[in-house]
Structure formats: structure tokens, C-alpha cells
Protein backbone atom coordinates (compact mmCIF):
# COMPACT_ATOMS: atom_id res chain seq x y z
CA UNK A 1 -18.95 -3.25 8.40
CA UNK A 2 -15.48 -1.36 9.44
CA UNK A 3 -12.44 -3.68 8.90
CA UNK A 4 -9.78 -2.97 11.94
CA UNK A 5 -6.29 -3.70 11.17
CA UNK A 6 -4.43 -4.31 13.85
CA UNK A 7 -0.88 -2.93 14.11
CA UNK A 8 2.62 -5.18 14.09
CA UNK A 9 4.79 -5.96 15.95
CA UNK A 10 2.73 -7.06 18.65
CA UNK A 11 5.09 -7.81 21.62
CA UNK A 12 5.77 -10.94 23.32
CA UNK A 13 6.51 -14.24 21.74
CA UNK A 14 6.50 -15.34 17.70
CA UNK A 15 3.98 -17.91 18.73
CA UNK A 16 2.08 -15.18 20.84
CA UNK A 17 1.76 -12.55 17.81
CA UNK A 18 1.04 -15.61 15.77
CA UNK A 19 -2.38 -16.71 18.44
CA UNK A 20 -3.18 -13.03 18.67
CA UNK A 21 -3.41 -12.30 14.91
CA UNK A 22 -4.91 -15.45 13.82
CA UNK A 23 -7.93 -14.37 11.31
CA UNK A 24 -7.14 -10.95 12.12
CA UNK A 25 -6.48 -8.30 9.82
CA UNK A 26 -2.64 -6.76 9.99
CA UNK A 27 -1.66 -3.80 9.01
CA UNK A 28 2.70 -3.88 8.85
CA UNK A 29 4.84 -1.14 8.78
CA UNK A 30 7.58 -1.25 6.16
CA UNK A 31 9.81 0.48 9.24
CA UNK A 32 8.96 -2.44 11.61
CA UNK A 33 8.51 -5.53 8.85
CA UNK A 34 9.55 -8.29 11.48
CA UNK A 35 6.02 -9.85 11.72
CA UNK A 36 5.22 -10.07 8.22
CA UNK A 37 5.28 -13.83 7.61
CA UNK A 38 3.32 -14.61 10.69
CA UNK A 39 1.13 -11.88 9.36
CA UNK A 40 0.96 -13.71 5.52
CA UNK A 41 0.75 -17.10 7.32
CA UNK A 42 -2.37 -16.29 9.67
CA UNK A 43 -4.00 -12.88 9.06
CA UNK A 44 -7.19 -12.65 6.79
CA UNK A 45 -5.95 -9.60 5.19
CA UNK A 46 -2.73 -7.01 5.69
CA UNK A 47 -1.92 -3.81 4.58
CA UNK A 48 1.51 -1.83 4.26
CA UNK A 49 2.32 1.20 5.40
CA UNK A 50 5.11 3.65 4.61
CA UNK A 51 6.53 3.40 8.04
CA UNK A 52 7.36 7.34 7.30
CA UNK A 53 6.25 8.50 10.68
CA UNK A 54 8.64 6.10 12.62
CA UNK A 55 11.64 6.84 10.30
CA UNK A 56 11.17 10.49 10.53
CA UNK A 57 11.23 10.28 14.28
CA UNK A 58 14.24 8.56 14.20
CA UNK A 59 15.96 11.18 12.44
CA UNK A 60 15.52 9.41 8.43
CA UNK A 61 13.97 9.91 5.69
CA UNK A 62 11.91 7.12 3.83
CA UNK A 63 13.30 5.77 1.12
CA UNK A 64 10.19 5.50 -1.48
CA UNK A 65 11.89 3.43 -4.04
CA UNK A 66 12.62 0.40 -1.46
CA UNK A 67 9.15 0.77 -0.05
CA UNK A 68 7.59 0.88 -3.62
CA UNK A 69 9.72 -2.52 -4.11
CA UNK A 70 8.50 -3.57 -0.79
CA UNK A 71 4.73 -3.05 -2.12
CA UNK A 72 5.46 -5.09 -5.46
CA UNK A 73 6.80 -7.65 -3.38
CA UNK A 74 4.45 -8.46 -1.23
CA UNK A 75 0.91 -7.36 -3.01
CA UNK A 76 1.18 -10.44 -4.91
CA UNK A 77 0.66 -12.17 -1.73
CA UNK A 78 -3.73 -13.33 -1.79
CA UNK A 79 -4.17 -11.63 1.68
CA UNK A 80 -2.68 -8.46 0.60
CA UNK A 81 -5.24 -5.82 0.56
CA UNK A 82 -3.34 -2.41 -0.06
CA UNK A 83 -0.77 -0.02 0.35
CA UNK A 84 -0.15 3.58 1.81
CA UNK A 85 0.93 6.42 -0.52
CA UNK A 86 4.08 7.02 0.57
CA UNK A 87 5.01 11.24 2.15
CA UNK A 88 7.08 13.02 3.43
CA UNK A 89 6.23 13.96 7.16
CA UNK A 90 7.58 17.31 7.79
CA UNK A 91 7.49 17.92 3.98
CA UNK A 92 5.00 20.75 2.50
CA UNK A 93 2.44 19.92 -0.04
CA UNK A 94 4.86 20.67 -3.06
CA UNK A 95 7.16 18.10 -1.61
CA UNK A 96 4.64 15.23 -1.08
CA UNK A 97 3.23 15.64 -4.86
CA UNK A 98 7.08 15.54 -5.91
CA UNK A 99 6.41 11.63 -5.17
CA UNK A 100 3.88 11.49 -7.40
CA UNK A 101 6.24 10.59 -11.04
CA UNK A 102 7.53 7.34 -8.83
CA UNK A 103 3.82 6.28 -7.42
CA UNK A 104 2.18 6.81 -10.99
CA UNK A 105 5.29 4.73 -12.63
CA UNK A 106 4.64 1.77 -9.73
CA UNK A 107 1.18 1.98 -10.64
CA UNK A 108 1.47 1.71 -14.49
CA UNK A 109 3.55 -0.86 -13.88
CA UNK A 110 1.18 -3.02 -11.46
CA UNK A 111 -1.68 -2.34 -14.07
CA UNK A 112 0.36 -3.10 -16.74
CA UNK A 113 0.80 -6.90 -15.21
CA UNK A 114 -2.40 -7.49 -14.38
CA UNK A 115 -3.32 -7.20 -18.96
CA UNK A 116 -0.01 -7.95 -20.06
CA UNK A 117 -2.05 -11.37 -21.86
CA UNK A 118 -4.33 -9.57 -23.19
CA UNK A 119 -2.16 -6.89 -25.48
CA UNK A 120 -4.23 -7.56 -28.75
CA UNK A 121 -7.50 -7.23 -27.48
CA UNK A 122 -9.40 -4.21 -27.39
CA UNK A 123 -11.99 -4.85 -25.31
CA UNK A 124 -9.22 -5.55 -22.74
CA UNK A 125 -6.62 -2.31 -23.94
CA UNK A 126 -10.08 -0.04 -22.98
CA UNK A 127 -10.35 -1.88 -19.47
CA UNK A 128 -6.89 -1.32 -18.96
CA UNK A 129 -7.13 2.39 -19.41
CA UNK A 130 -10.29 2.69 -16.91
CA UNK A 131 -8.27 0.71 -14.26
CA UNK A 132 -5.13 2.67 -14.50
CA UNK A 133 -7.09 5.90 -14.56
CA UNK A 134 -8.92 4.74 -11.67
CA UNK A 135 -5.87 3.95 -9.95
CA UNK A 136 -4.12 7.04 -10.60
CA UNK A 137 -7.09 9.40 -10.11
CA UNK A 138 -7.44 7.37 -5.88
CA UNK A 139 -3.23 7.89 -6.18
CA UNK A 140 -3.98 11.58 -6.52
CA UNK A 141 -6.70 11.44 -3.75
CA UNK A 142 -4.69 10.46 -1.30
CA UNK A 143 -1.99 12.53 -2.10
CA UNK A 144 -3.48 15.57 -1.57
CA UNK A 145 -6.09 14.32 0.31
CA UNK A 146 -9.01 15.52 -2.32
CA UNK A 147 -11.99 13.35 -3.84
CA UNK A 148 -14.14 14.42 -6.91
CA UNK A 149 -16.96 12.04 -5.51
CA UNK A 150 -19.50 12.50 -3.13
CA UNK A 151 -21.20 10.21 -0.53
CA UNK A 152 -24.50 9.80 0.98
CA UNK A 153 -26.04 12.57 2.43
């Protein structure tokens, strides 16, 4: 079954977006964050994304740091599902993968936390390094928009 996020801000009221996304999936835009507690409050699931589209048509450039904050914020949140890679819109391939030290670190990190009880075990130092390759190896994906597996045929 296809999920379908639906896209904030939704216009009219607080109390309207709040009806209209009620067991709804959200996906919020770290350009247009406004709705996000009505989002963590009602929705079954969210997502972030970059926002880099919106910036860029404004004239700015995204700020990956504060949105890589932004993620670690909020993906502690239980309806949190995930996060877009952040890029660079009018950037060429060689400047998107230039991201790629900061999304790697925010993903060490996140893996990191989720063993950081289990140093001395290792049972759990082997699951750590599946997960993180895991992690980095979809990271890499979507940056350049490449998969090593293959689906049904």
C-alpha cells in the first residue's frame, strides 16, 4: 500500500489544518516549519524535507547544518518517519556529494545513540556496524540517486 504525505502548510485556520491532517500523514518542509506541532500532535506519521527548492527560489541557499539539527530534533519524535538528503538545487553532481562528510557525520551520530548502552557487547558492536553501513550505503543512494539492489521483475 502507497503512503501519501500530504504537504504543510495547509491554508486556512490552525484548527482547520489541524481537522484536515488528523490521522494523516505530513510531510513538513524545514523552509515552511509553521505546522509542525499540529503535524506531531495529529498526523500518523511526518517526514522532513530540506525545504531546498523553496529557499533556492527565494534567492538562498540551504543551510545543511541547521536542517541536519532540525532532523535530530525532531526524529526523536514516535511519528517521525524520515528525512530528505539535503542538495543543492542548481548545484552539479560534485557539489551535492560535497554534502556527503556532514550527512555521514549526522548519521554516525544517530546510529551511534541508538547502541550507545550496549558499548561492551559484541553481538551489539557487529549490529551497529550493519546498521550504520546500511544507513550510509541508502545515504549514498539518494545522493546520487544509484541503488546496488534490484526489484521484482
Amino acid at each position: 500500500m502507497t503512503t501519501l504525505y500530504h504537504g504543510t502548510p495547509i491554508s486556512g485556520s490552525r484548527e482547520d489544518a489541524r481537522q484536515f491532517l488528523q490521522g494523516r500523514h505530513a510531510l513538513i518542509s524545514f523552509a515552511h516549519p509553521d505546522q509542525l506541532d499540529v503535524v506531531k500532535e495529529v498526523c500518523t506519521t511526518f517526514i522532513l524535507d530540506n525545504g531546498a527548492f523553496s529557499i533556492w527560489r527565494k534567492g538562498g541557499k540551504l543551510n545543511v547544518g541547521e536542517y541536519i539539527r532540525w532532523v535530530e530534533l525532531h526524529s526523536q519524535h514516535y511519528r517521525f518517519n524520515y528525512a530528505f538528503i539535503p542538495d543543492i538545487i542548481d548545484g552539479k553532481e560534485a557539489d551535492n556529494d560535497a554534502l556527503s562528510p556532514e550527512i555521514v557525520a549526522a548519521i554516525d551520530k544517530e546510529v551511534q545513540g541508538m547502541f550507545s548502552e550496549f558499548k561492551d557487547n559484541p553481538l551489539m558492536e557487529k549490529l551497529y556496524g550493519i546498521i550504520k553501513k546500511a544507513k550510509l550505503q541508502s545515504a549514498v543512494e539518494n545522493i546520487s540517486g544509484q541503488s546496488n539492489e534490484t526489484g521484482p521483475n
